[in-house]
C-alpha atoms as a PDB file:
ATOM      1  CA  UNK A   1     -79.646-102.793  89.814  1.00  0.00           C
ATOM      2  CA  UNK A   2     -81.179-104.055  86.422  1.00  0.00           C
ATOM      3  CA  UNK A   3     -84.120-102.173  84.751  1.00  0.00           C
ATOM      4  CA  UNK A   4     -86.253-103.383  82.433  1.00  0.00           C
ATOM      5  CA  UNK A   5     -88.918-101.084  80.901  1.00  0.00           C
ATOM      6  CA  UNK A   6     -92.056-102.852  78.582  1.00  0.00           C
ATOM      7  CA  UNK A   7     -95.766-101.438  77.387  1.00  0.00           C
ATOM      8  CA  UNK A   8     -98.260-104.209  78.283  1.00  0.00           C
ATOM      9  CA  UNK A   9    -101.053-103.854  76.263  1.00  0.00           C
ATOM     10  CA  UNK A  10    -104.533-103.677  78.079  1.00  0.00           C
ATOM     11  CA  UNK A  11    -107.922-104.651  75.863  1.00  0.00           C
ATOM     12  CA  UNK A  12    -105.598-105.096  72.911  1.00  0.00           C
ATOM     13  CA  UNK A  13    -104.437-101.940  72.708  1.00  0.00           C
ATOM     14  CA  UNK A  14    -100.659-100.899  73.563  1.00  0.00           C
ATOM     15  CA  UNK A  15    -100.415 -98.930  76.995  1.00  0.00           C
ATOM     16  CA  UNK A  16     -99.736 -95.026  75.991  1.00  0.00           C
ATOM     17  CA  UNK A  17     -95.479 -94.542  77.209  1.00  0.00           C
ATOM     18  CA  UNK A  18     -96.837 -92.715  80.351  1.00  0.00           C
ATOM     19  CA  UNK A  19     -98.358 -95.453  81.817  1.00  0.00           C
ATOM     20  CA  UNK A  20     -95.353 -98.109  81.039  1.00  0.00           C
ATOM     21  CA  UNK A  21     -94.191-100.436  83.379  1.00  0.00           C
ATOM     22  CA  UNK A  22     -90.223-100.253  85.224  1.00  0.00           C
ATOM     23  CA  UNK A  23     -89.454-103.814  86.602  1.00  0.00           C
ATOM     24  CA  UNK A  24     -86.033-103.291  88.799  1.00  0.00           C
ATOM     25  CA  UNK A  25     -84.174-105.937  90.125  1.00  0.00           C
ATOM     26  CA  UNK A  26     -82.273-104.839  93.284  1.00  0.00           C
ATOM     27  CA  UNK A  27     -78.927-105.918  94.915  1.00  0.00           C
ATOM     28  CA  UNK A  28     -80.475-106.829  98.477  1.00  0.00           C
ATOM     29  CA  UNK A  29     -77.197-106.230  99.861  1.00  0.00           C
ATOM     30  CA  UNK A  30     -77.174-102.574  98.532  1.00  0.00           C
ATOM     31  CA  UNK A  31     -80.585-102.399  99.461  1.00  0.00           C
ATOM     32  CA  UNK A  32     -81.771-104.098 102.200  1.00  0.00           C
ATOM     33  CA  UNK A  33     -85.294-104.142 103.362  1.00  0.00           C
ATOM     34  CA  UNK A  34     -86.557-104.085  99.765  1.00  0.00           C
ATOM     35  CA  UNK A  35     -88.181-107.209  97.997  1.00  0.00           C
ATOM     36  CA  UNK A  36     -85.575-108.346  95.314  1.00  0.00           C
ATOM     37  CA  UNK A  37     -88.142-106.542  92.848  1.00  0.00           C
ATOM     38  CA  UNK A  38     -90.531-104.384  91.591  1.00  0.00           C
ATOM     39  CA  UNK A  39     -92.968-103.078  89.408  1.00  0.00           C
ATOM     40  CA  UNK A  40     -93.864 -99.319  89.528  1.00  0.00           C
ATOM     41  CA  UNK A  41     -95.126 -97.252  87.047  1.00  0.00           C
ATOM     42  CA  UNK A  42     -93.022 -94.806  84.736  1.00  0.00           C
ATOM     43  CA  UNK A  43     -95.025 -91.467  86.617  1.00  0.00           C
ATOM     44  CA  UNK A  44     -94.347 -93.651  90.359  1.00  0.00           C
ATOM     45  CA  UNK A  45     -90.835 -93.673  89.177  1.00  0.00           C
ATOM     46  CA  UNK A  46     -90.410 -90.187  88.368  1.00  0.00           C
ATOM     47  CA  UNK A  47     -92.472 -89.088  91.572  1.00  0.00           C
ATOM     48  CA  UNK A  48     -89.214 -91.126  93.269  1.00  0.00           C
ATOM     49  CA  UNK A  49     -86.808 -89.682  91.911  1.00  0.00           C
ATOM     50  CA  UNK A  50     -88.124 -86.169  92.235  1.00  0.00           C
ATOM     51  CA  UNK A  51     -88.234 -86.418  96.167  1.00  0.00           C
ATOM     52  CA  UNK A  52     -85.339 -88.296  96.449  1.00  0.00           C
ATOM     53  CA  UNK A  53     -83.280 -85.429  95.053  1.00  0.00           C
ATOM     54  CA  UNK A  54     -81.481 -83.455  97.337  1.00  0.00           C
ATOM     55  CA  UNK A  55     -81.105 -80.196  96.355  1.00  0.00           C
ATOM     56  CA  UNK A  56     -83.535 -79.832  93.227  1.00  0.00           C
ATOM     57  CA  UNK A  57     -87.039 -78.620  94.072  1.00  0.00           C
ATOM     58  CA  UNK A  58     -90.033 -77.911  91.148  1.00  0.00           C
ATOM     59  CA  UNK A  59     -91.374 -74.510  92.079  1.00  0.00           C
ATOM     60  CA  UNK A  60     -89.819 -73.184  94.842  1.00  0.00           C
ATOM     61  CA  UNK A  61     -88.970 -73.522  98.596  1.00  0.00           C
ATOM     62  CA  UNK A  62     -90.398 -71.434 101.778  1.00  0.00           C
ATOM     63  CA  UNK A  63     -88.857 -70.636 104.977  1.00  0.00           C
ATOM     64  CA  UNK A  64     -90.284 -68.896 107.796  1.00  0.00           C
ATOM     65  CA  UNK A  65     -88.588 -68.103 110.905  1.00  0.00           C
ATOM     66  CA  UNK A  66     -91.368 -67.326 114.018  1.00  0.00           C
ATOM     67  CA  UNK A  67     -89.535 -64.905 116.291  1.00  0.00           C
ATOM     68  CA  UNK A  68     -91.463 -63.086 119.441  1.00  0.00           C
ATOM     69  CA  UNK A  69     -93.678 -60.559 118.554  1.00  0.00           C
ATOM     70  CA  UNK A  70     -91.696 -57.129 117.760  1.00  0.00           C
ATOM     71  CA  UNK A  71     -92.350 -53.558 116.658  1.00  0.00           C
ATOM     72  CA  UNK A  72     -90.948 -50.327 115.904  1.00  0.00           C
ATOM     73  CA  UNK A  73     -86.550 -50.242 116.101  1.00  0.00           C
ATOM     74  CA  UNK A  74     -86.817 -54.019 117.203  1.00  0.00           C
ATOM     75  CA  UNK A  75     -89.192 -54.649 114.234  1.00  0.00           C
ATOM     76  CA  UNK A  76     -86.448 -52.562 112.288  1.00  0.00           C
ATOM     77  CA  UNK A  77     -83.721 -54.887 113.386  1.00  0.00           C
ATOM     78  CA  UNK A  78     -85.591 -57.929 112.657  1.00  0.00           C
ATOM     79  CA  UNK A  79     -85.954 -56.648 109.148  1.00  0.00           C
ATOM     80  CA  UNK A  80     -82.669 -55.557 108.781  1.00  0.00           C
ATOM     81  CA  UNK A  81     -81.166 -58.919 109.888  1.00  0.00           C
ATOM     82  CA  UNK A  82     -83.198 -61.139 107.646  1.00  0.00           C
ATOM     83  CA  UNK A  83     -82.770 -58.521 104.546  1.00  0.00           C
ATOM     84  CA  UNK A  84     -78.722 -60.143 105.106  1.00  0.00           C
ATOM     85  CA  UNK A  85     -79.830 -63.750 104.155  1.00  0.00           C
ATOM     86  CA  UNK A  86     -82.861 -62.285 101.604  1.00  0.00           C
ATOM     87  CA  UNK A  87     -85.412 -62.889 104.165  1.00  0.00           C
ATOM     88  CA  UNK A  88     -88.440 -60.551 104.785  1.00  0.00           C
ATOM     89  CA  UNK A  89     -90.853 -59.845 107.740  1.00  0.00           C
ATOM     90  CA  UNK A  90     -94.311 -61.207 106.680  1.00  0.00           C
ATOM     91  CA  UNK A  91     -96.872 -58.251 106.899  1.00  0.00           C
ATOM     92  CA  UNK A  92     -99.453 -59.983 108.883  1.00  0.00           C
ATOM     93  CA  UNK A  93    -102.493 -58.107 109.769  1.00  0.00           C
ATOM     94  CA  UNK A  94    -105.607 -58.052 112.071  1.00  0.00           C
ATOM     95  CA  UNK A  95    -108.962 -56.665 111.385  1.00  0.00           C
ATOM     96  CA  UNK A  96    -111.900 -57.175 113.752  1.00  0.00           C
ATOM     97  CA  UNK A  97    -113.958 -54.720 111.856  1.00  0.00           C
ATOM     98  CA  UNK A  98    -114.360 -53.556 108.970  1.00  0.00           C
ATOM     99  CA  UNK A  99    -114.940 -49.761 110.258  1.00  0.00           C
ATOM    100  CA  UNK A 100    -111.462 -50.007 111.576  1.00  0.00           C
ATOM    101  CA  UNK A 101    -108.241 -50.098 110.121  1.00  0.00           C
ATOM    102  CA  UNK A 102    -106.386 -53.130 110.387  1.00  0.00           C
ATOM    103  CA  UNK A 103    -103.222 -53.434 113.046  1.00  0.00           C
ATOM    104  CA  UNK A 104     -99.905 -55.390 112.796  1.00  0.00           C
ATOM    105  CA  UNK A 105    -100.721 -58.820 114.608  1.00  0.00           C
ATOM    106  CA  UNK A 106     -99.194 -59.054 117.822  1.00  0.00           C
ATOM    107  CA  UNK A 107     -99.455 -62.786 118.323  1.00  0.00           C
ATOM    108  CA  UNK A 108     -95.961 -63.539 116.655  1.00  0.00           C
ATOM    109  CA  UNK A 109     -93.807 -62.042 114.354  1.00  0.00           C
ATOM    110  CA  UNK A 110     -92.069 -64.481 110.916  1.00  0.00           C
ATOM    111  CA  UNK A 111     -89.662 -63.383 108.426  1.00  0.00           C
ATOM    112  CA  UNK A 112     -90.087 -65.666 105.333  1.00  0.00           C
ATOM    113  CA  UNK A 113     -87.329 -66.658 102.543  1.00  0.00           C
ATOM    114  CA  UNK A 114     -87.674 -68.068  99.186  1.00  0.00           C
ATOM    115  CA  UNK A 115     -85.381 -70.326  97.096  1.00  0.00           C
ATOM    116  CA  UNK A 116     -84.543 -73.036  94.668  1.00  0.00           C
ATOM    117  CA  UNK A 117     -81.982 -75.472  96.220  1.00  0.00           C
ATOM    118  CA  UNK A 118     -82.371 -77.099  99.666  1.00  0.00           C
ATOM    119  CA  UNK A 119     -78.753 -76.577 100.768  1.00  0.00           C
ATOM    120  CA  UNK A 120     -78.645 -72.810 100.302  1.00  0.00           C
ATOM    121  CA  UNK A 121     -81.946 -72.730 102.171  1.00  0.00           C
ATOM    122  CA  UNK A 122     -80.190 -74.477 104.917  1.00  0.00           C
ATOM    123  CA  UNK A 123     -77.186 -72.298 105.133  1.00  0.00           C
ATOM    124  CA  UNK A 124     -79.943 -69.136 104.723  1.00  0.00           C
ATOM    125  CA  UNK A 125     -82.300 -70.225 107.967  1.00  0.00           C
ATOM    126  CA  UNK A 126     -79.432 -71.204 110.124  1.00  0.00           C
ATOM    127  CA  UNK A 127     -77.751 -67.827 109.208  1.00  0.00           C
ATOM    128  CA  UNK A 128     -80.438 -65.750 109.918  1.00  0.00           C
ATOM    129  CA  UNK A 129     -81.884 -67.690 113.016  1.00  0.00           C
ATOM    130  CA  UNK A 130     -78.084 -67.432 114.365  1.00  0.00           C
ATOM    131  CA  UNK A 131     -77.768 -63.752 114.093  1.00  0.00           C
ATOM    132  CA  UNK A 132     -81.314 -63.338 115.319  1.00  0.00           C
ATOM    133  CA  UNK A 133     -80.152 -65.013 118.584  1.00  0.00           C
ATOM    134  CA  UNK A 134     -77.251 -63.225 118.491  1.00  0.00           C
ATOM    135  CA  UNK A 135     -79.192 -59.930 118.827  1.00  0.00           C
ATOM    136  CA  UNK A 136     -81.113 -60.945 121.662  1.00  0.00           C
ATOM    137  CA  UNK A 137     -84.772 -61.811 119.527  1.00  0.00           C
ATOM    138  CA  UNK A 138     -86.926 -64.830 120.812  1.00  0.00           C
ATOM    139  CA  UNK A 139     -86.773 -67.521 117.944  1.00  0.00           C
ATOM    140  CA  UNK A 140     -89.808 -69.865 118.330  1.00  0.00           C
ATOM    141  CA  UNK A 141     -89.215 -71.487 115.349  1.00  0.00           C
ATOM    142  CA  UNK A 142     -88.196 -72.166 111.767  1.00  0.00           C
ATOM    143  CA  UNK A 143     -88.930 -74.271 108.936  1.00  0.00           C
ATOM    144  CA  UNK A 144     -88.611 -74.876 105.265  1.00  0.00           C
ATOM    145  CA  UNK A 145     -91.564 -75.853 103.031  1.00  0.00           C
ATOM    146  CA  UNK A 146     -91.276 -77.363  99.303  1.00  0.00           C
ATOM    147  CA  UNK A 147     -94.293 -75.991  97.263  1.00  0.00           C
ATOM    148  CA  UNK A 148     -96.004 -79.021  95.659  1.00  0.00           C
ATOM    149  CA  UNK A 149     -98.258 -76.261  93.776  1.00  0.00           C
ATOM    150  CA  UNK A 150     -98.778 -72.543  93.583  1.00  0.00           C
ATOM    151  CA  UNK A 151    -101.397 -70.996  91.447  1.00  0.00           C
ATOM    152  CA  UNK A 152     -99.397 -68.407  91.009  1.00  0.00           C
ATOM    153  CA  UNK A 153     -97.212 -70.496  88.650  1.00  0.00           C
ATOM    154  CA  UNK A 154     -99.921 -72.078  87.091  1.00  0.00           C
ATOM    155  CA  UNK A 155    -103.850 -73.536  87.716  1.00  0.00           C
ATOM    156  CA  UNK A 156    -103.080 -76.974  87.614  1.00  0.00           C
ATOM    157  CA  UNK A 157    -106.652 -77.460  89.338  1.00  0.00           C
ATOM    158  CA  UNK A 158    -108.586 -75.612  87.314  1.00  0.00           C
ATOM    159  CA  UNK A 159    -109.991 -73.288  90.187  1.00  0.00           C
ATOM    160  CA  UNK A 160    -109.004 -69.456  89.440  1.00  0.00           C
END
């Protein structure tokens, strides 16, 4: 693959570096399916490379694990078996009126993980959905998020 980076100059005036120009050249055998070039912008080419990493993520990643819904020892287990793989029961709450004081949801019951690389996030869910099998629990399902943004870490809106 060649690469070729230039600033065009718009209006007379020299593009600022962020908005340069990568022209690639690709080896359609390597690649095939792709046009023998392209033109993408220095931020298009970062956003590539960013989600074509495979175990680097920018903030964080989010599991969740939906088992049936579950309370007292069997909420205890639940707890206990996602505490192995640093998972924790969301605390998910219902309140119909304000007068009265709110009660665990009994729709469904999620443990949720955090963490930085996709491959222990992997090994973490299937861990913990195994062993919640194991015990006998309902799984209904599991996934892993990537958080784009949190405003938590930062505003990048503007909003709070």
């Amino acid at each position: 693959m060649g690469v070729n980076v230039s600033n065009r100059k718009f209006g007379g005036q020299e593009e600022k570096p962020v908005n340069r120009r990568i022209s690639m050249t690709f080896d359609t055998q390597e690649y095939e399916g792709l046009p023998d070039s392209v033109s993408l912008s220095v931020q298009e080419v970062k956003t590539l490379f960013l989600n074509s990493r495979r175990d680097d993520v920018d903030l964080y990643l989010e599991a969740h694990v939906t088992i049936e819904p579950v309370f007292g020892e069997r909420l205890d287990l639940a707890t206990e078996i996602g505490a192995r793989y640093k998972f924790k029961p969301a605390k998910l709450f219902m309140q119909k009126d304000r007068a009265v004081t709110p009660e665990r949801s009994d729709k469904d019951t999620f443990l949720t993980g955090h963490g930085q690389s996709k491959k222990d996030m992997e090994i973490r869910t299937r861990a913990v959905v195994s062993d919640l099998l194991a015990a006998g629990f309902a799984v209904w399902r599991y996934k892993v998020e990537d958080t784009l943004y949190d405003s938590r870490n930062a505003d990048i809106f503007g909003l709070l």
